[in-house]
Protein backbone atom coordinates (compact mmCIF):
# COMPACT_ATOMS: atom_id res chain seq x y z
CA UNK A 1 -97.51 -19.68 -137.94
CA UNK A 2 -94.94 -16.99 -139.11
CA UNK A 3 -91.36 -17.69 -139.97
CA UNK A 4 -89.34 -20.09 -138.69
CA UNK A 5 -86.51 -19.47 -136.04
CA UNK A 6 -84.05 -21.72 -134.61
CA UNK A 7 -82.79 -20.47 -130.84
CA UNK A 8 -80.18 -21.43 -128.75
CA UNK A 9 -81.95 -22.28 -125.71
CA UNK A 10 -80.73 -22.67 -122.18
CA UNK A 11 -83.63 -23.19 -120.05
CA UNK A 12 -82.52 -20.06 -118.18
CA UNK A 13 -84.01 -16.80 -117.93
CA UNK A 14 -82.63 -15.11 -120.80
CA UNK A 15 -83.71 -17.91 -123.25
CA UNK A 16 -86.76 -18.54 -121.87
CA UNK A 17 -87.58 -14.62 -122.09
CA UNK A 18 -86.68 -14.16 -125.61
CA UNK A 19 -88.63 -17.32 -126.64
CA UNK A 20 -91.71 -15.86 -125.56
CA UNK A 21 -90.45 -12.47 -126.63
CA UNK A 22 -89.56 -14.49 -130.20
CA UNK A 23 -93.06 -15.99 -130.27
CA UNK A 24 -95.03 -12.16 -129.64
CA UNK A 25 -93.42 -10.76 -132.48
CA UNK A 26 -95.31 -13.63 -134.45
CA UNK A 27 -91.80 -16.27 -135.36
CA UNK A 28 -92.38 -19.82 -134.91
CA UNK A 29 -89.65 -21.09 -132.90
CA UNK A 30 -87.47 -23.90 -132.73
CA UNK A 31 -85.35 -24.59 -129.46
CA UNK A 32 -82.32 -26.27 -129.72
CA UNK A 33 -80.35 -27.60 -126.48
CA UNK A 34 -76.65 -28.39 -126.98
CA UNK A 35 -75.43 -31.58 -124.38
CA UNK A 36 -71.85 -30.39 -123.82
CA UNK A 37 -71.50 -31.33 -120.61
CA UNK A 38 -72.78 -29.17 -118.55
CA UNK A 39 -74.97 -29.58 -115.27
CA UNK A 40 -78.13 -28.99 -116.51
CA UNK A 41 -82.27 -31.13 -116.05
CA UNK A 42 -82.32 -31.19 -119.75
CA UNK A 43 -85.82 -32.53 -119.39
CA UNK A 44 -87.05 -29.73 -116.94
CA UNK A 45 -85.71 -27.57 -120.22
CA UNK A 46 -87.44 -29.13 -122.87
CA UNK A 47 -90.43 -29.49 -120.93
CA UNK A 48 -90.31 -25.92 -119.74
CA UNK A 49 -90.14 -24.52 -123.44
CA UNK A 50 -92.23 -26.43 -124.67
CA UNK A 51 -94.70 -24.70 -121.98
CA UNK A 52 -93.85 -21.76 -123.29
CA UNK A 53 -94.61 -22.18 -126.91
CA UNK A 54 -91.77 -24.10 -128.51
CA UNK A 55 -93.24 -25.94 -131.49
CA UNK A 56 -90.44 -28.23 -131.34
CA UNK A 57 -87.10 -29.01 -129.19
CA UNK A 58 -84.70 -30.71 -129.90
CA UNK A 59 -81.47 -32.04 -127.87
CA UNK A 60 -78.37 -33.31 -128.81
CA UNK A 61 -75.67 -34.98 -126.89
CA UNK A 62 -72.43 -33.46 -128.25
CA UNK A 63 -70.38 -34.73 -125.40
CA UNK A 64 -68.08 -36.93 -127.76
CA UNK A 65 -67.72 -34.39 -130.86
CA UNK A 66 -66.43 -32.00 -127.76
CA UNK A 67 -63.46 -34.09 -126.76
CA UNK A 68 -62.32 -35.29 -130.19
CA UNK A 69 -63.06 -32.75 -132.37
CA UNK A 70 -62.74 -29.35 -130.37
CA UNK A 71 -61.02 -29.89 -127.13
CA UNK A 72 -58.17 -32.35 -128.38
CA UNK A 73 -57.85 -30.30 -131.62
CA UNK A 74 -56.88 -27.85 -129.06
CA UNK A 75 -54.47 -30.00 -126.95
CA UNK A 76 -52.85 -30.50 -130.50
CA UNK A 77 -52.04 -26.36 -130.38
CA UNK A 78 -51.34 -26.47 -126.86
CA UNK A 79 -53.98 -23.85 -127.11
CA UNK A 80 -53.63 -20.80 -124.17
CA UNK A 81 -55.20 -17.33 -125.19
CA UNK A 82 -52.91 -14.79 -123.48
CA UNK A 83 -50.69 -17.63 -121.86
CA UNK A 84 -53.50 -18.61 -119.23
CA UNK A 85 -57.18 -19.52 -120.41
CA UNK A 86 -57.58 -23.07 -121.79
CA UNK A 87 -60.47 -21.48 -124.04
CA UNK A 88 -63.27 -23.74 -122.33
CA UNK A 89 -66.16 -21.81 -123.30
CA UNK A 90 -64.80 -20.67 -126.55
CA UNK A 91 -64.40 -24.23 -128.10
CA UNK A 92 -68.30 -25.00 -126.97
CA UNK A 93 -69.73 -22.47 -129.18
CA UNK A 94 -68.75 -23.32 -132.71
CA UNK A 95 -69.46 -26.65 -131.96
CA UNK A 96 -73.39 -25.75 -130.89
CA UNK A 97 -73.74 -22.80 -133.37
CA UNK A 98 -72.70 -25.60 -136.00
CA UNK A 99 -75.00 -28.08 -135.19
CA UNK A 100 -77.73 -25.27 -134.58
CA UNK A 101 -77.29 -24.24 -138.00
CA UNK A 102 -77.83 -27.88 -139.32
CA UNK A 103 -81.07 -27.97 -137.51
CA UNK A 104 -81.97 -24.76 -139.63
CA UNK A 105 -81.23 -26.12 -142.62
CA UNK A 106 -82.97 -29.86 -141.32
CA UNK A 107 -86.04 -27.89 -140.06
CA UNK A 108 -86.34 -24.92 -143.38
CA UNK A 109 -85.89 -22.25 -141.02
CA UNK A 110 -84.40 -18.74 -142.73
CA UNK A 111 -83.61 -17.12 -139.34
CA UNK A 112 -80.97 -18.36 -136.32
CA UNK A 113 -81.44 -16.65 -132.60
CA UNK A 114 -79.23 -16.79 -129.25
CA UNK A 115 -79.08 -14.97 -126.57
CA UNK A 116 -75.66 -13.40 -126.29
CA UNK A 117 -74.85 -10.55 -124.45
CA UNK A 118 -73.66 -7.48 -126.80
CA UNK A 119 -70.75 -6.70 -124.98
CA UNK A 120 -69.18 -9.89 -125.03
CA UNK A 121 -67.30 -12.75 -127.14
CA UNK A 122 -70.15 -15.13 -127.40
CA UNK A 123 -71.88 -13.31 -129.62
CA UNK A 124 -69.23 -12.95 -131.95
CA UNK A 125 -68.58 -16.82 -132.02
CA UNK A 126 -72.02 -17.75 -132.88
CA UNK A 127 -72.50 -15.26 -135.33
CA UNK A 128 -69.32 -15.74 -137.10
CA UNK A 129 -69.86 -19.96 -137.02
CA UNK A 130 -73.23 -18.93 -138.73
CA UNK A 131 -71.96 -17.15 -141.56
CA UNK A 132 -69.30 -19.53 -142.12
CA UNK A 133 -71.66 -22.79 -141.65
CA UNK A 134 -74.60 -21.18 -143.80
CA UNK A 135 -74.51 -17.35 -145.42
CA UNK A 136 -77.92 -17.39 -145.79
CA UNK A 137 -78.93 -17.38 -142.75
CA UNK A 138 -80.61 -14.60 -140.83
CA UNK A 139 -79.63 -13.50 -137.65
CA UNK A 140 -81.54 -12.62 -134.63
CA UNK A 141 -79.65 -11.14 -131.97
CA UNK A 142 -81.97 -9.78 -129.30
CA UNK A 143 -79.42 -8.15 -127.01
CA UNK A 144 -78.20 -5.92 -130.06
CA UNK A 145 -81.68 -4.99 -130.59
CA UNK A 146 -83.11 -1.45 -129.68
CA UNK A 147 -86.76 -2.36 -129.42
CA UNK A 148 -85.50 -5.72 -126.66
CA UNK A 149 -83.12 -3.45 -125.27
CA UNK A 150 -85.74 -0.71 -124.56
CA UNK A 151 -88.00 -3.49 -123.17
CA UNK A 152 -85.48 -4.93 -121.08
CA UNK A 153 -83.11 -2.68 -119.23
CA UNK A 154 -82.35 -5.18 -116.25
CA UNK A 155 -82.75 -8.82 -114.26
CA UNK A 156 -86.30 -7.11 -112.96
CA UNK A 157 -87.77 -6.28 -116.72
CA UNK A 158 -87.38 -9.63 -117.43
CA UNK A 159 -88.40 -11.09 -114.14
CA UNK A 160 -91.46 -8.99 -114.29
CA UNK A 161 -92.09 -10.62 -118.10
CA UNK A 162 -91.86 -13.68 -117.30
CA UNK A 163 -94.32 -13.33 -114.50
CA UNK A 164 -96.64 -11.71 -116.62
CA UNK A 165 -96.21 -14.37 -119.59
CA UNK A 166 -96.40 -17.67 -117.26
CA UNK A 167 -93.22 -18.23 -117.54
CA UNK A 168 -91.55 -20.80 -114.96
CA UNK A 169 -88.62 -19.24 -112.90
CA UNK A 170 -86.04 -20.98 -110.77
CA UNK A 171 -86.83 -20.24 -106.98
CA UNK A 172 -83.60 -20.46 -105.93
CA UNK A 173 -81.57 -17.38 -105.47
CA UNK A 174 -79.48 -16.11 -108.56
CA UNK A 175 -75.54 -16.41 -107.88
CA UNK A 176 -74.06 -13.04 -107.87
CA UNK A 177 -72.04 -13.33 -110.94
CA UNK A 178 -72.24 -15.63 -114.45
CA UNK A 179 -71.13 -19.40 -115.25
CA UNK A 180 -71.06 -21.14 -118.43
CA UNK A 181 -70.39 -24.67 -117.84
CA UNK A 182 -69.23 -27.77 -120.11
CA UNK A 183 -66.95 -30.52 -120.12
CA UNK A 184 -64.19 -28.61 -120.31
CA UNK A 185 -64.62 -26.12 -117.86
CA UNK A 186 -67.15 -23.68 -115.57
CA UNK A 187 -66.32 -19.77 -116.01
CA UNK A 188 -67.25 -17.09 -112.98
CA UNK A 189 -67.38 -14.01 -114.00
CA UNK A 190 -69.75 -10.67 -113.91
CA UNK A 191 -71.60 -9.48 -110.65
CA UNK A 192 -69.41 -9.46 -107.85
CA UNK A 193 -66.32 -10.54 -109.89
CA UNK A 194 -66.09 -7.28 -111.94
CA UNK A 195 -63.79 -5.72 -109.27
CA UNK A 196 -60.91 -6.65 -109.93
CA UNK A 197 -59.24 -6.59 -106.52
CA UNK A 198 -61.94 -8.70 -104.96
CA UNK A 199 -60.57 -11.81 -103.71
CA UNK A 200 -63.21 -14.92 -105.01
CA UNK A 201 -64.50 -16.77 -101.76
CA UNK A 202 -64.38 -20.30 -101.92
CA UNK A 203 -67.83 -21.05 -102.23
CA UNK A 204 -68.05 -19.51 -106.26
CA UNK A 205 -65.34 -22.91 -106.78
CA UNK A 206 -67.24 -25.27 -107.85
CA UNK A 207 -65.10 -28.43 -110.23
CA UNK A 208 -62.36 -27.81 -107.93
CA UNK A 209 -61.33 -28.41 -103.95
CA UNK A 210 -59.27 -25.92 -102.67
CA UNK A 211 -55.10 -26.97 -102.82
CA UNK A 212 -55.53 -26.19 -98.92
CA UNK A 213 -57.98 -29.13 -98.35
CA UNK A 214 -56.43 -31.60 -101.52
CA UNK A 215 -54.80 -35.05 -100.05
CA UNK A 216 -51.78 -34.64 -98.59
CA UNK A 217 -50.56 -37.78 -100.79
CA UNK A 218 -49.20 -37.48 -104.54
CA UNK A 219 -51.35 -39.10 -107.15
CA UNK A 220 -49.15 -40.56 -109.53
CA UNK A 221 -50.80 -41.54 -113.20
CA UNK A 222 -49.10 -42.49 -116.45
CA UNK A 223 -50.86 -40.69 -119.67
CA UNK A 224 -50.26 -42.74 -123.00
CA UNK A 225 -50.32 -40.59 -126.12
CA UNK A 226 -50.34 -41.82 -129.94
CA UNK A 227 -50.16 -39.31 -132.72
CA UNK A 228 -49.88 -36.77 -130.22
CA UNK A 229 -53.68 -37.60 -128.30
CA UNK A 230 -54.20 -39.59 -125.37
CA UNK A 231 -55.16 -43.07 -125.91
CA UNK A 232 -54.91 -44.67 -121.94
CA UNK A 233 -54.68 -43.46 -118.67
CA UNK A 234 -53.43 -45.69 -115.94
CA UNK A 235 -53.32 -44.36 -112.39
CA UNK A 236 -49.85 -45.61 -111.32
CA UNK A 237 -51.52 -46.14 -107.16
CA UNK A 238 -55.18 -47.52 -107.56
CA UNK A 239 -54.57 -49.52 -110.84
CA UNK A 240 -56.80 -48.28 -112.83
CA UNK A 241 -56.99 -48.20 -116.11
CA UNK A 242 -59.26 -45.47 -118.61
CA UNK A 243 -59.21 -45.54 -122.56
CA UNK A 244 -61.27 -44.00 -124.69
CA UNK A 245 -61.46 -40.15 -125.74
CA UNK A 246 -64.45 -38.79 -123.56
CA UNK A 247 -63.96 -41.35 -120.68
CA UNK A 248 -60.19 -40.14 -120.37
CA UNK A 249 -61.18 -36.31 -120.26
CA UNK A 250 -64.19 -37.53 -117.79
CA UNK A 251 -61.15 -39.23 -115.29
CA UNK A 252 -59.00 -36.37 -115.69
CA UNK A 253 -61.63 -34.06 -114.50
CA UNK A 254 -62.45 -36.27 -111.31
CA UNK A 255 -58.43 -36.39 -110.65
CA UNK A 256 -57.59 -32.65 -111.12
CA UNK A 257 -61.02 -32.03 -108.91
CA UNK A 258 -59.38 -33.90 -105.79
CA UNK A 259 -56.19 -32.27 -106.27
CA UNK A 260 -57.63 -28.37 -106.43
CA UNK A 261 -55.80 -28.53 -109.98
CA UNK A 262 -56.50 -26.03 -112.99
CA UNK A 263 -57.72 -22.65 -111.30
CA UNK A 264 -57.05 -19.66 -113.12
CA UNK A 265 -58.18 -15.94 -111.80
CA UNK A 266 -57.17 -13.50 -114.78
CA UNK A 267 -58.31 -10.13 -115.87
CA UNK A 268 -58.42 -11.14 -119.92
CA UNK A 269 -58.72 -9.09 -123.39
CA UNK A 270 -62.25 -9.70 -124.74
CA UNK A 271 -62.36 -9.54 -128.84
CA UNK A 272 -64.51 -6.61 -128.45
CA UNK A 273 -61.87 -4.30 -127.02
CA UNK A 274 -63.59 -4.73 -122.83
CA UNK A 275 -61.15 -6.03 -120.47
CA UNK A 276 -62.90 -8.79 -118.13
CA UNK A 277 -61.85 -10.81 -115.00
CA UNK A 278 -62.53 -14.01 -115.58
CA UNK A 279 -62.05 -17.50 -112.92
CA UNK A 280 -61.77 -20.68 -114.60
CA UNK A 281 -61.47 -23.71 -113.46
CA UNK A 282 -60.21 -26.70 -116.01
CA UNK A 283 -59.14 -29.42 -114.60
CA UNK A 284 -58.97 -32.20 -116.61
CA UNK A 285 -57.23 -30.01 -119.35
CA UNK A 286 -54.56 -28.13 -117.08
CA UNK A 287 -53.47 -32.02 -116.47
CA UNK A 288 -54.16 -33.20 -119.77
CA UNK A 289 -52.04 -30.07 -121.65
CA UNK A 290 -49.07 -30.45 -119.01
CA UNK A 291 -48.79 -34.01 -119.78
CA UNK A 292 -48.75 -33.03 -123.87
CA UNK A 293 -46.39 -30.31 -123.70
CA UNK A 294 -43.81 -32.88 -122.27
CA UNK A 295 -44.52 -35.79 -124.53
CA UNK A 296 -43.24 -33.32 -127.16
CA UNK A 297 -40.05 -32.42 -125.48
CA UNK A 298 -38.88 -36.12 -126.32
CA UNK A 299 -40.19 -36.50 -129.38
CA UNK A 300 -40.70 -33.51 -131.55
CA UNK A 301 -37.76 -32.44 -133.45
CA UNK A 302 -36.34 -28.60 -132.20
CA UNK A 303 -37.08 -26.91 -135.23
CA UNK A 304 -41.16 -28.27 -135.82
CA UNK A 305 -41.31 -27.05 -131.99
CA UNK A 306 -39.83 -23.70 -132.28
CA UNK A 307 -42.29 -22.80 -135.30
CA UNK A 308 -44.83 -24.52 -133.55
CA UNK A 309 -44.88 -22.30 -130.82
CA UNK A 310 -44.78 -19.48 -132.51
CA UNK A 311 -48.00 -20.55 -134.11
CA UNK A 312 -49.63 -21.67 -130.99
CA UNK A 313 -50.42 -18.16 -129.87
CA UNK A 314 -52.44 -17.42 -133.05
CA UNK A 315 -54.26 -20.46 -133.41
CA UNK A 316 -55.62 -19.88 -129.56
CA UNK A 317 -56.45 -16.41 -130.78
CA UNK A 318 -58.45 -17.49 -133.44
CA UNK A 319 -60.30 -19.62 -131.03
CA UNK A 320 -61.33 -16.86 -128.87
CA UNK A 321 -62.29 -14.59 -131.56
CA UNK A 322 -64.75 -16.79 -132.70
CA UNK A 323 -62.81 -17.75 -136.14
CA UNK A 324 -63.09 -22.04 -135.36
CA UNK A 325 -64.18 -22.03 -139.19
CA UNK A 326 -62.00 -20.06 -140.81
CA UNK A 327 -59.61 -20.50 -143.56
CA UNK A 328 -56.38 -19.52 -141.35
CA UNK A 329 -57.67 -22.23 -139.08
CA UNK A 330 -57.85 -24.66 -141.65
CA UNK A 331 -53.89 -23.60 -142.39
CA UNK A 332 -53.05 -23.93 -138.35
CA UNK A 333 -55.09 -27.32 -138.25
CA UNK A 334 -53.35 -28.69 -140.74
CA UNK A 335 -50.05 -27.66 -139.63
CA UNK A 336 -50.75 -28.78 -136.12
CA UNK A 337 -52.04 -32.18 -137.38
CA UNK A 338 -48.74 -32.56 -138.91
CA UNK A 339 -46.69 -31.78 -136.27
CA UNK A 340 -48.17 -34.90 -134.16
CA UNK A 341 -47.69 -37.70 -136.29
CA UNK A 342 -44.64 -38.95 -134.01
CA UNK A 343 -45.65 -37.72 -131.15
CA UNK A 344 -46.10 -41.20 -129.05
CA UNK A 345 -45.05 -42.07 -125.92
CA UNK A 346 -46.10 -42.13 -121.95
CA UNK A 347 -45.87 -38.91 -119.58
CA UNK A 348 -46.34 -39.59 -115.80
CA UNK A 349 -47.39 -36.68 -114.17
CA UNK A 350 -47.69 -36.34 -110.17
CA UNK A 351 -50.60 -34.64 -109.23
CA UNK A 352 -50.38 -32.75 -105.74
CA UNK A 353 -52.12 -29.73 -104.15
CA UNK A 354 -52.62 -27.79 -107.03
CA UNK A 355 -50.31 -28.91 -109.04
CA UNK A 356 -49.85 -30.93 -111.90
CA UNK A 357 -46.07 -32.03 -112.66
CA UNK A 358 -44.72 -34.24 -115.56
CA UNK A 359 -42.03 -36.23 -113.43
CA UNK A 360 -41.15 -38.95 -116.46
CA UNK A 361 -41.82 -39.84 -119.83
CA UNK A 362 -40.51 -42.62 -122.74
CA UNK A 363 -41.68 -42.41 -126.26
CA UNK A 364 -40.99 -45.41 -129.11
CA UNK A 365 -40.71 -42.03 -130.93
CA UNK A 366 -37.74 -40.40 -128.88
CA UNK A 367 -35.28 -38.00 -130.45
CA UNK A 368 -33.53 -38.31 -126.92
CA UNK A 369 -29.88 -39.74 -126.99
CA UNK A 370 -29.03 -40.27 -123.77
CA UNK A 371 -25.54 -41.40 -124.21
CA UNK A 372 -25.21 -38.55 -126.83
CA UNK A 373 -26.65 -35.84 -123.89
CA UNK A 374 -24.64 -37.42 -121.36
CA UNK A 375 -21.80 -35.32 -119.44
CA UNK A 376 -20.30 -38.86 -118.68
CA UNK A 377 -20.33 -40.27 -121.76
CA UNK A 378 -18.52 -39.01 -125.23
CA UNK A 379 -21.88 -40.63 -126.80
CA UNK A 380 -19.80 -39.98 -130.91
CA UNK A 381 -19.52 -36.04 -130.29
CA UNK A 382 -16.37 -34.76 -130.33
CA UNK A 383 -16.10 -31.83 -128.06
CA UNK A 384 -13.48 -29.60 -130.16
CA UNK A 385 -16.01 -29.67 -132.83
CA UNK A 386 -17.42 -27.10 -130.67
CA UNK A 387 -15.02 -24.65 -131.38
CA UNK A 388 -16.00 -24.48 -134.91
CA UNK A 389 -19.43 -23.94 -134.11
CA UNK A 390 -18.35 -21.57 -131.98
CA UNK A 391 -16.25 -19.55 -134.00
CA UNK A 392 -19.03 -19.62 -137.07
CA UNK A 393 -21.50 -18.29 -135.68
CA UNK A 394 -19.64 -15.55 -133.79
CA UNK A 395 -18.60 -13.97 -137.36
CA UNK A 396 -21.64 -11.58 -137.23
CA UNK A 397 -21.41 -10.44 -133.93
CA UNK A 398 -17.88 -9.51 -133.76
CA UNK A 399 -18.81 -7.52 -137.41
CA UNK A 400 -21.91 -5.81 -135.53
CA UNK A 401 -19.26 -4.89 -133.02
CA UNK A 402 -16.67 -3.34 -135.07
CA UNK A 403 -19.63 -1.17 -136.79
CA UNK A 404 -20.71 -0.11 -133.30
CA UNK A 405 -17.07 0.63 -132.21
CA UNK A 406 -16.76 2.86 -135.33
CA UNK A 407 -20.40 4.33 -135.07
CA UNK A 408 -19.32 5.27 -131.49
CA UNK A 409 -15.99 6.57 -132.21
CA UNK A 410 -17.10 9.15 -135.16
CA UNK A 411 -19.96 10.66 -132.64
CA UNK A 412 -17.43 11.23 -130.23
CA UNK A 413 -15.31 13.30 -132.49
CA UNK A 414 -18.03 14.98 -133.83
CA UNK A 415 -19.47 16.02 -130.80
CA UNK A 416 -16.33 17.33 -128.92
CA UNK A 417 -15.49 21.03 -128.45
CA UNK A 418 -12.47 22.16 -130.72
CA UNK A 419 -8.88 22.17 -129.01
CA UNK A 420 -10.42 18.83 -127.10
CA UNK A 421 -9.88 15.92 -130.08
């Protein structure tokens, strides 16, 4: 056998192409299946490469890894990229291009392969986790290649290929547009989507009812958070009660599901300079980050916040470009970690139609006075200290405004006609 190579396989088309294609130009290859969540016969999959040629595959469940290490890393940042995407798909792939590399190193293979597109972010994430994970690697990147792009200009070049090669195809119809699915999220986007001014029919929704047909009944459920993560869920009308990292993101999934919560339709800013319209649907983690954002209302201090959120931005930046293991991360992690060492307390949020509302909240932690925030209550301030305060911080201003006054005042002199002044 030649060389060793190390894919990240699907079970799809595109994976299951480039394996074979992989295997013609004489590599031995390795499949490796990542368990995030997602939908998927992982058994059809292993079977199926192994048909085609595979000398080994191997799966991992990373299911638990995803929650604690990526996706409530994330919930520590409040992490948004441009104010809307919950960064779903971007979390997976460090996380699989990490453990991908391990089985390199595990399995003495000098090459890594996946099967991003080259106008897109994926690519980008993988590659850059690769270099970071393991410099020595070797990266094969078929979609960036002029002999596979040459070979396969379409859906119908690889269709015919895989007839010709035995390869097994799904008979059911393709979807007329993209998903990438995990626990966090499913993404629709390409095909039909890429006008965008086309309104997405129902039927491409598929973790979410539509708000239209939700209950017509609040859900009410109390989310318990300790050093800023949640540790218990209890749904405040059925009783119930969910600990534990993975089965907490798990309930919050089924919950935001009946109540057609976390839908986002965007047109976003890829790394690579492409604008894309992306529809995400999240949940779990549009509940989960509501319910976080208010916990620390009560009980971070004002000034932690205030930098905080200017550092937010950034951090869910460097999650979309691909930079999970990079040294400014490691700065913004540990900042971040910081920041949520007091941040304990329960958030009820009332879930409704779309909607998910923090209505109340208490924290052990609380930097809330309520007698001191009271309009009812002198609570030890003394109102006329106000005027102080006041006064202080109004010495700069009414400066600025005598040097505007005088700035005005010498341009109007200068620029009136003589026999005018």
């Amino acid at each position: 056998m030649g060389e060793k190579v190390v894919l990240a396989y699907s079970g799809g088309l595109d994976t299951s192409v480039i394996l074979k294609w992989l295997l013609n130009k004489g590599y031995e290859v390795i499949c490796f299946m990542a368990n995030v969540g997602q939908q998927e016969d992982f058994n059809a999959a292993r079977a199926k490469a192994m048909k085609i040629g595979a000398s080994k595959v191997f799966l991992e469940d990373l299911c638990e890894e995803f929650v604690s290490d990526y996706i409530f890393q994330a919930l520590k940042a409040n992490a948004l990229y441009e104010g809307r995407y919950l960064l779903g798909t971007s979390l997976a792939r460090p996380l699989i291009a990490k453990h991908q590399a391990r089985i390199a190193e595990q399995e003495g293979a000098m090459y890594v392969a996946h099967g991003a597109t080259g106008k897109g972010n994926d690519q980008v994430r993988f590659e850059l986790t690769y270099a970071a994970i393991d410099p020595r690697l070797k990266i094969i990147s078929p979609w960036k290649d002029p002999e596979f792009l040459s070979q396969f200009r379409g859906r119908t070049d690889m269709l015919n290929y895989a007839a010709e090669h035995g390869i097994p195809v799904s008979a059911t119809i393709k979807k007329p547009y993209s998903e990438d699915e995990n626990l966090m999220h499913i993404s629709h986007e390409a095909g039909i989507l890429e006008d965008p001014k086309r309104i997405a029919e129902e039927d491409i929704y598929s973790r979410s009812l539509s708000p239209c047909d939700a209950p017509d009944k609040v859900t009410l459920i109390e989310i318990e958070f300790k050093d800023g993560l949640p540790i218990k869920i209890s749904n405040l009308e059925s009783g119930k009660v969910v600990t534990g990292a993975l089965e907490i993101f798990l309930y919050l999934n089924e919950l935001g599901r009946q109540n057609g919560i976390g839908r986002i339709d965007m047109v976003e800013n890829r790394f690579v300079g492409i604008k894309s319209r992306g529809i995400y649907e999240s949940p779990g983690a549009t509940i989960l980050w509501a319910a976080h954002r208010d916990i620390e209302g009560i009980a971070m201090d004002k000034e932690v916040m205030h930098l905080k959120q200017m550092l937010e931005p950034k951090f869910s930046e460097c999650v979309y470009n691909g930079f999970w293991f990079a040294p400014e991360m490691d700065f913004l992690m540990a900042a971040f970690n910081q920041s949520q060492e007091a941040i304990d307390g329960k958030v009820t949020m009332s879930l409704y139609k779309g909607n998910a509302m923090a209505v109340a909240r208490e924290s052990p932690t609380s930097l809330y006075d309520q007698d001191l925030g009271s309009m009812d209550v002198a609570g030890g301030y003394d109102q006329t200290d106000a005027r102080g305060f006041i006064r202080l911080n109004s010495i700069r201003l009414k400066a600025h405004n005598v040097i505007l006054d005088k700035k005005h005042i010498g341009l109007y002199h200068v620029i009136q006609p003589e026999g005018d002044q």
